[in-house]
PDB file of N, CA and C in Angstrom:
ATOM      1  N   UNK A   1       0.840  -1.187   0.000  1.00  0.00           N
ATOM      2  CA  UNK A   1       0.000   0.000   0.000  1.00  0.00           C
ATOM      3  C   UNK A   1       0.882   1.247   0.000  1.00  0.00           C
ATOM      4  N   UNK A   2       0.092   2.223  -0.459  1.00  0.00           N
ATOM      5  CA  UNK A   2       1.200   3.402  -0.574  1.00  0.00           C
ATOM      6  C   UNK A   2       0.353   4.471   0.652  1.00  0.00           C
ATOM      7  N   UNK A   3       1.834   5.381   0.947  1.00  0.00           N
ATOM      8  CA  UNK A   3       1.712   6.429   2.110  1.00  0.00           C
ATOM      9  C   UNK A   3       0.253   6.455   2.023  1.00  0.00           C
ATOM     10  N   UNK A   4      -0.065   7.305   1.379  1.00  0.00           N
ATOM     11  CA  UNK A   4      -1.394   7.880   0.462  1.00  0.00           C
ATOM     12  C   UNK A   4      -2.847   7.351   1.157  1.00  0.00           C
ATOM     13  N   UNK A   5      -2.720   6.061   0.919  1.00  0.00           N
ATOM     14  CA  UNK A   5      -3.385   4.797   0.777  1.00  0.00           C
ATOM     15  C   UNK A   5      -3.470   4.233   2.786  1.00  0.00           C
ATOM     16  N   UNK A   6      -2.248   4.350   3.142  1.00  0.00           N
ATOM     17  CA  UNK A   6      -2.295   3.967   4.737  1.00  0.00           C
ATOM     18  C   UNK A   6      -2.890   5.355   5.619  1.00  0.00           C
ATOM     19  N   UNK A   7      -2.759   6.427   4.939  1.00  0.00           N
ATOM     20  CA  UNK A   7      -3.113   7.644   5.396  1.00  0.00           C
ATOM     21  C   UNK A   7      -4.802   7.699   5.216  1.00  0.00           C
ATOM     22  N   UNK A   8      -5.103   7.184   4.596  1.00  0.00           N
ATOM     23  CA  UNK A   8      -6.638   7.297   3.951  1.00  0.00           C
ATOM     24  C   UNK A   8      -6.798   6.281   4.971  1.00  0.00           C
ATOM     25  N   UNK A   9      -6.761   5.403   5.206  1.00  0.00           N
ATOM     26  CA  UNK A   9      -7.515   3.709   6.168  1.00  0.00           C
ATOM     27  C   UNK A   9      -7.007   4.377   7.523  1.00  0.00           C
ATOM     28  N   UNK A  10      -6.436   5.069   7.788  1.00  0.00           N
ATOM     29  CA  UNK A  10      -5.564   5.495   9.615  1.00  0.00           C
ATOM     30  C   UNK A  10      -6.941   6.576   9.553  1.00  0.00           C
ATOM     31  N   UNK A  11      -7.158   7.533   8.642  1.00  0.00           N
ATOM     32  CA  UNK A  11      -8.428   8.523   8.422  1.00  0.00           C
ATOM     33  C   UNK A  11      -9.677   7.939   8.642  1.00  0.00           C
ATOM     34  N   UNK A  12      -9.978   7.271   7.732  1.00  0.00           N
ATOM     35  CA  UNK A  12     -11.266   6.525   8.026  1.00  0.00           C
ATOM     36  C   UNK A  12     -11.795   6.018   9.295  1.00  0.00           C
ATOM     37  N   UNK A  13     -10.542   5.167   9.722  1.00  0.00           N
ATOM     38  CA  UNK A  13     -10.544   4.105  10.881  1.00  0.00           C
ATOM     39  C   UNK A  13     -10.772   5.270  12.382  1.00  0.00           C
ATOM     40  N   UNK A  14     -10.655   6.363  12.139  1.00  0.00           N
ATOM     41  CA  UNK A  14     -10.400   7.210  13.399  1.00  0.00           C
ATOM     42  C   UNK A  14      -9.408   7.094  14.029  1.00  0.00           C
ATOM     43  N   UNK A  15      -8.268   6.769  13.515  1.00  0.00           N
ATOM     44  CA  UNK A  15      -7.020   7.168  13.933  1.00  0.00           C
ATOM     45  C   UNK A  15      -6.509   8.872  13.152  1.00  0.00           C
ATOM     46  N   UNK A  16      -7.048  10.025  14.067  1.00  0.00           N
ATOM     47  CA  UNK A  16      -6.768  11.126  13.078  1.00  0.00           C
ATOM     48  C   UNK A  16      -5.273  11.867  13.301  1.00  0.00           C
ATOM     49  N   UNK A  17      -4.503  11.580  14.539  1.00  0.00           N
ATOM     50  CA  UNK A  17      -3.813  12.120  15.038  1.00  0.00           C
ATOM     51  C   UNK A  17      -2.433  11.219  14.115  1.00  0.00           C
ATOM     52  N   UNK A  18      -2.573   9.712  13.904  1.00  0.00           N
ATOM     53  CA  UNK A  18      -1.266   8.984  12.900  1.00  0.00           C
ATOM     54  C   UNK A  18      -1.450   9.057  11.557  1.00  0.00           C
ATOM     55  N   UNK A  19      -3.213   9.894  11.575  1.00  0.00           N
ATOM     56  CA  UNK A  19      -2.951   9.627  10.010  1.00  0.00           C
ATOM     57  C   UNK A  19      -2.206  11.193   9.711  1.00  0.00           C
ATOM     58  N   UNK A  20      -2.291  11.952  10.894  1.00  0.00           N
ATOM     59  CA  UNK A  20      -1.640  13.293  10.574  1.00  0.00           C
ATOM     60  C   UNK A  20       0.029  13.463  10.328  1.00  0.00           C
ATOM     61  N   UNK A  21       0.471  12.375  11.464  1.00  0.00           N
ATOM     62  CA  UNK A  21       1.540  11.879  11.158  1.00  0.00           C
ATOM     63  C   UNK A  21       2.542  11.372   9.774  1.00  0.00           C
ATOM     64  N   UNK A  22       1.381  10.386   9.279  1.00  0.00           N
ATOM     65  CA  UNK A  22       1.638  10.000   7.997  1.00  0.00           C
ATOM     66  C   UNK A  22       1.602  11.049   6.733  1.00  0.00           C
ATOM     67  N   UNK A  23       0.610  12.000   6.929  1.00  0.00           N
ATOM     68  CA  UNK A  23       1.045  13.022   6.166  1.00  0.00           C
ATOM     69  C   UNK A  23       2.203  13.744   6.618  1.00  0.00           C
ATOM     70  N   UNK A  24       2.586  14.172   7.479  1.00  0.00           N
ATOM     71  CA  UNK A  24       4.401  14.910   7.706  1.00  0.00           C
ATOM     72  C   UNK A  24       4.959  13.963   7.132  1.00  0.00           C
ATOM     73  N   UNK A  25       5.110  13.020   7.548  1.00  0.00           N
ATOM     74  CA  UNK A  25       6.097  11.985   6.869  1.00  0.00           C
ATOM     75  C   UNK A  25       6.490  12.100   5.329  1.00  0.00           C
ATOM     76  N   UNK A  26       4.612  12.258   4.418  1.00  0.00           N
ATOM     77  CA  UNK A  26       4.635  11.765   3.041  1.00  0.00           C
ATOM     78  C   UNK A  26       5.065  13.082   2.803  1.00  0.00           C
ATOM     79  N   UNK A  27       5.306  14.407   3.142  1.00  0.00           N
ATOM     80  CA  UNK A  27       5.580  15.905   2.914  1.00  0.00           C
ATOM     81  C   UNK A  27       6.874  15.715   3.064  1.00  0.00           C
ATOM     82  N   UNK A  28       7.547  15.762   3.819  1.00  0.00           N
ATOM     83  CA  UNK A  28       9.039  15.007   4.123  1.00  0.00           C
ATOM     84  C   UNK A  28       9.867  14.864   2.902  1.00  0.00           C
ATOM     85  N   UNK A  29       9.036  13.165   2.352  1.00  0.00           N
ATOM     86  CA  UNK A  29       9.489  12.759   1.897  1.00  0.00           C
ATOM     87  C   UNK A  29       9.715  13.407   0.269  1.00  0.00           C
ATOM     88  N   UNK A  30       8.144  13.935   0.105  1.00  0.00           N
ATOM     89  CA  UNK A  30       8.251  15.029  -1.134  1.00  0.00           C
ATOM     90  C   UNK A  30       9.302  16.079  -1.208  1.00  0.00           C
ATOM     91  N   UNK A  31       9.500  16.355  -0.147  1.00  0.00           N
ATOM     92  CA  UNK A  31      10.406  18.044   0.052  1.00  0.00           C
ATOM     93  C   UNK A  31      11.663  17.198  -0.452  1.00  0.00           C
ATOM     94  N   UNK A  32      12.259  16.401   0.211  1.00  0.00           N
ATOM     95  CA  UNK A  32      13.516  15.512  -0.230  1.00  0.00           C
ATOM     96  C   UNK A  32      13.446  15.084  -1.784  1.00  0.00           C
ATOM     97  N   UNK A  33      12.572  14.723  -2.000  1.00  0.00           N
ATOM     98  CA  UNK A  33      12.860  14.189  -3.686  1.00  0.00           C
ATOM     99  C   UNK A  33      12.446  15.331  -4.223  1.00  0.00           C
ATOM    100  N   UNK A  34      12.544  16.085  -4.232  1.00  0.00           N
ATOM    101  CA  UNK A  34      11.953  17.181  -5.303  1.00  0.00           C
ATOM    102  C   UNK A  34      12.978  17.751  -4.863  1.00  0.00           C
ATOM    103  N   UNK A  35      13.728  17.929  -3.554  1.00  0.00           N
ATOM    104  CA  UNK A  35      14.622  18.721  -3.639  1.00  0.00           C
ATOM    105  C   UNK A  35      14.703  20.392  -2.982  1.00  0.00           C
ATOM    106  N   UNK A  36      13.344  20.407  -2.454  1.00  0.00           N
ATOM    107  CA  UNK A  36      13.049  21.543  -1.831  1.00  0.00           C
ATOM    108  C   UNK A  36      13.564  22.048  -0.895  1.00  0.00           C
ATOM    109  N   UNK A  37      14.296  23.199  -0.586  1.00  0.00           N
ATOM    110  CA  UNK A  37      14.790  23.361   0.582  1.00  0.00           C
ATOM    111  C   UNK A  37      13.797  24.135   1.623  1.00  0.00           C
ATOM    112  N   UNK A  38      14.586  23.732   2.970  1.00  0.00           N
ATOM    113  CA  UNK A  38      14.236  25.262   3.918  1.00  0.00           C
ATOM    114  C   UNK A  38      13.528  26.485   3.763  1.00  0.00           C
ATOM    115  N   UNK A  39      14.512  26.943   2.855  1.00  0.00           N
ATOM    116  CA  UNK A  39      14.464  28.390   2.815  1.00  0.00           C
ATOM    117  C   UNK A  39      13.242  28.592   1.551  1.00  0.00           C
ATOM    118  N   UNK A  40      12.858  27.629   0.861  1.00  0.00           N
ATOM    119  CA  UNK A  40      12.098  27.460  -0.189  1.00  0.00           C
ATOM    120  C   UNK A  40      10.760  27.124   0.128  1.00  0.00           C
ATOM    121  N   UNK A  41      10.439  26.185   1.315  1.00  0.00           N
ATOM    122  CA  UNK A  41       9.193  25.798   1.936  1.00  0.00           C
ATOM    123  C   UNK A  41       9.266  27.210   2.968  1.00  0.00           C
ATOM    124  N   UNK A  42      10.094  27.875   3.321  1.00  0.00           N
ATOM    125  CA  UNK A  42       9.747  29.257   4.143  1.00  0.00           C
ATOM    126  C   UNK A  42       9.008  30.707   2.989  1.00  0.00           C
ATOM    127  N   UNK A  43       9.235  29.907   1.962  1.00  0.00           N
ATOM    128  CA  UNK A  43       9.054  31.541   1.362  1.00  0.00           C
ATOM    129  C   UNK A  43       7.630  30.808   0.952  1.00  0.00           C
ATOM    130  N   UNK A  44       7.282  30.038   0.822  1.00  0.00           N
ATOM    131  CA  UNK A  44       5.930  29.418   0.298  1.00  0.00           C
ATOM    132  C   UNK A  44       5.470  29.873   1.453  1.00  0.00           C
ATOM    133  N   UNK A  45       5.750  29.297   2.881  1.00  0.00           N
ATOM    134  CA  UNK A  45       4.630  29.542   3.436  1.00  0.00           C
ATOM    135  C   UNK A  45       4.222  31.166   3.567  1.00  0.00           C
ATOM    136  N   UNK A  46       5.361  31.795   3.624  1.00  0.00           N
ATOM    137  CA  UNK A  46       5.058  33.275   3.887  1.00  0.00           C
ATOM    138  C   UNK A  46       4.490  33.694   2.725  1.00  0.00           C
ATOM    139  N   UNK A  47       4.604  33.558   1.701  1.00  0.00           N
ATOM    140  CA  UNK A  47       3.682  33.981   0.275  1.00  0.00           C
ATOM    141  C   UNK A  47       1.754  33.538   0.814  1.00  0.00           C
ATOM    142  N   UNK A  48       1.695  32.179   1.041  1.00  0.00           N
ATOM    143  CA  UNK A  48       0.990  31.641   1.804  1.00  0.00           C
ATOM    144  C   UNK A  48      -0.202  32.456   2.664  1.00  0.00           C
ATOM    145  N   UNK A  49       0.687  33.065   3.788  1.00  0.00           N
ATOM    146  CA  UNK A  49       0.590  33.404   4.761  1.00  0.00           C
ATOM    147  C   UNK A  49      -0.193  34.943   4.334  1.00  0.00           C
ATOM    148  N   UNK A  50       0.572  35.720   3.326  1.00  0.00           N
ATOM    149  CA  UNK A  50       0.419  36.507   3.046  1.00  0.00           C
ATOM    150  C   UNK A  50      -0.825  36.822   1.836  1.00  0.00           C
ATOM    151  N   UNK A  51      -0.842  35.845   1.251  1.00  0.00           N
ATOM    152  CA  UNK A  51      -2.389  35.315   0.447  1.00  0.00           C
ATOM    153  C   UNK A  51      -3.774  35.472   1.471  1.00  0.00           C
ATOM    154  N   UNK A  52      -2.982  34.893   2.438  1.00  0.00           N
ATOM    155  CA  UNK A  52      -4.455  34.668   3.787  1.00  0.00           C
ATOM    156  C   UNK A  52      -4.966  36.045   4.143  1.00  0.00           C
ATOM    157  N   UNK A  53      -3.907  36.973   4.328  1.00  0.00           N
ATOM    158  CA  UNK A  53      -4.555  38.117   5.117  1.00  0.00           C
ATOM    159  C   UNK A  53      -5.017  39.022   4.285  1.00  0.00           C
ATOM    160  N   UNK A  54      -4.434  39.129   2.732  1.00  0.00           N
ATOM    161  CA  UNK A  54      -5.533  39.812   1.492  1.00  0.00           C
ATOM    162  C   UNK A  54      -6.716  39.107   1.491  1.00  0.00           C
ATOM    163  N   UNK A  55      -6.569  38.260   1.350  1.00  0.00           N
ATOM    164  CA  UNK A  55      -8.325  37.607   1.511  1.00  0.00           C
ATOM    165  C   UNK A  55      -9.199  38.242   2.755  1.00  0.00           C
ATOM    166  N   UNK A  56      -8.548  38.261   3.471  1.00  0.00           N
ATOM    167  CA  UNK A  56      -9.485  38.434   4.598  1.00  0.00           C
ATOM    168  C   UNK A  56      -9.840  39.747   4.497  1.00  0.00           C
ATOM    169  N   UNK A  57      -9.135  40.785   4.041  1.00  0.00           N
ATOM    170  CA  UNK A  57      -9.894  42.468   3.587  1.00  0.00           C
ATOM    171  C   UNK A  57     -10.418  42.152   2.289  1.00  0.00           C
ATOM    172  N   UNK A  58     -10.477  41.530   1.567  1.00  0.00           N
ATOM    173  CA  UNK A  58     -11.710  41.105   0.582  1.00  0.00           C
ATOM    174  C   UNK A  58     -13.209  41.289   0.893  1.00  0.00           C
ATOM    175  N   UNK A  59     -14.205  41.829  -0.310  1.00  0.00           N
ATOM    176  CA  UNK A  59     -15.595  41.542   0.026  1.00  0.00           C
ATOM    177  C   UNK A  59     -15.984  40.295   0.510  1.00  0.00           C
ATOM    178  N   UNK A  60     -16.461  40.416   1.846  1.00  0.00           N
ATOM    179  CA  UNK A  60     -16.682  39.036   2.071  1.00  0.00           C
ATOM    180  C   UNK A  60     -18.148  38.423   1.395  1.00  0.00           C
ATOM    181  N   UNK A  61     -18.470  39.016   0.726  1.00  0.00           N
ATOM    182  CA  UNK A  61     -19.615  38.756  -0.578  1.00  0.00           C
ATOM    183  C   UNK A  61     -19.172  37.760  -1.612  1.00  0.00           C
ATOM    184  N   UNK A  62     -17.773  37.534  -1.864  1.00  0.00           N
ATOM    185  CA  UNK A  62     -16.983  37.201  -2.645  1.00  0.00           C
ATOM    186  C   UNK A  62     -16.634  35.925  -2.004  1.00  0.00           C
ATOM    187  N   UNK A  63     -16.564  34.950  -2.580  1.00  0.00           N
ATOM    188  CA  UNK A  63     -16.402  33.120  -2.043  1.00  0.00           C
ATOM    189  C   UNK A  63     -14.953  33.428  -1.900  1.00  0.00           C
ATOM    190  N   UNK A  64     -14.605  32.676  -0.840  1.00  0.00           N
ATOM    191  CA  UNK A  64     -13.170  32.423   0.098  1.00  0.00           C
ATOM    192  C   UNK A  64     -12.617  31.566  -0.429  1.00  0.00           C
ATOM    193  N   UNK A  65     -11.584  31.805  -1.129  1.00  0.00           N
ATOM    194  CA  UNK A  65     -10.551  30.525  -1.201  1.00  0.00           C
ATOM    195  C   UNK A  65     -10.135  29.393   0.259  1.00  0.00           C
ATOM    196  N   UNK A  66     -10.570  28.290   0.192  1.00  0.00           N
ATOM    197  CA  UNK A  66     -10.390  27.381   1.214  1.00  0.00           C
ATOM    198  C   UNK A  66      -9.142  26.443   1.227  1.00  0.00           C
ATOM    199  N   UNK A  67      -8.118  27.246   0.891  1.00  0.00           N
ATOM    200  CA  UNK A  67      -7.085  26.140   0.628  1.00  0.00           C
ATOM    201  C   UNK A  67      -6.430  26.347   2.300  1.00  0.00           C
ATOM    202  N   UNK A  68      -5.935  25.393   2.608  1.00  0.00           N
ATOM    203  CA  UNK A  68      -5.005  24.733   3.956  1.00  0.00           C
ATOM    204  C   UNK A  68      -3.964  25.881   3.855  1.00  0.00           C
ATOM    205  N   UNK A  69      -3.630  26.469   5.238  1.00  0.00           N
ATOM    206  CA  UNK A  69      -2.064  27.756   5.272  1.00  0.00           C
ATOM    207  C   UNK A  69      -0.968  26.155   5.530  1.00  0.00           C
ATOM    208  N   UNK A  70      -0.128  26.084   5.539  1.00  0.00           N
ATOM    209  CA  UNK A  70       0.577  26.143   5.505  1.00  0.00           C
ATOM    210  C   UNK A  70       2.132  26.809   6.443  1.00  0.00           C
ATOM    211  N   UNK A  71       2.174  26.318   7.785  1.00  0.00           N
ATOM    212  CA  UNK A  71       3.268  26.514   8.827  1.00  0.00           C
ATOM    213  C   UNK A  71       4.570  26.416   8.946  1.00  0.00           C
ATOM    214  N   UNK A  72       5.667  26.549   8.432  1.00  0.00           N
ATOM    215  CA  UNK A  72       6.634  25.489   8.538  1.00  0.00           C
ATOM    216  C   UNK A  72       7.532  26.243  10.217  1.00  0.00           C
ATOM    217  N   UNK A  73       7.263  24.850  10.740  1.00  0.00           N
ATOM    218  CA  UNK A  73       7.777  23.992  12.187  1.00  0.00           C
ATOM    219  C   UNK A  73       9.286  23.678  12.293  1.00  0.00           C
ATOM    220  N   UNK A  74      10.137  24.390  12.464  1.00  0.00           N
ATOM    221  CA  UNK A  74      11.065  23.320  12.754  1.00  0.00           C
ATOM    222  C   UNK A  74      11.938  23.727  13.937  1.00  0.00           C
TER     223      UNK A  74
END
């Protein structure tokens, strides 16, 4: 089974806290093969970050983009 795939059955099953796990992991593992650095997942999130708070002085008449922010932890 793939990450993906054990992350989806840990979800379902009500395990929400390993399947959260399993996603850091499968992010991880993306950032490494693709090659992404640090300083590269920092400027995403702050672009990110900075997407969020124009929205929020937006007409709120106007549908909200619902995409996930984005933290980086380390």
């Amino acid at each position: 089974a793939t990450l993906e795939e054990c992350r989806a059955a840990l979800a379902s099953g009500g395990n929400s806290e390993t399947a959260h796990l399993v996603s850091v992991a499968i992010l991880d593992l993306r950032l490494k093969l693709n090659r992404i650095t640090d300083a590269e997942l920092r400027a995403l999130c702050d672009e990110m970050s900075l997407d969020a708070a124009t929205d929020k002085t937006r007409d709120p008449k106007l549908p909200q983009r619902g995409r996930p922010l984005l933290r980086l932890v380390k």
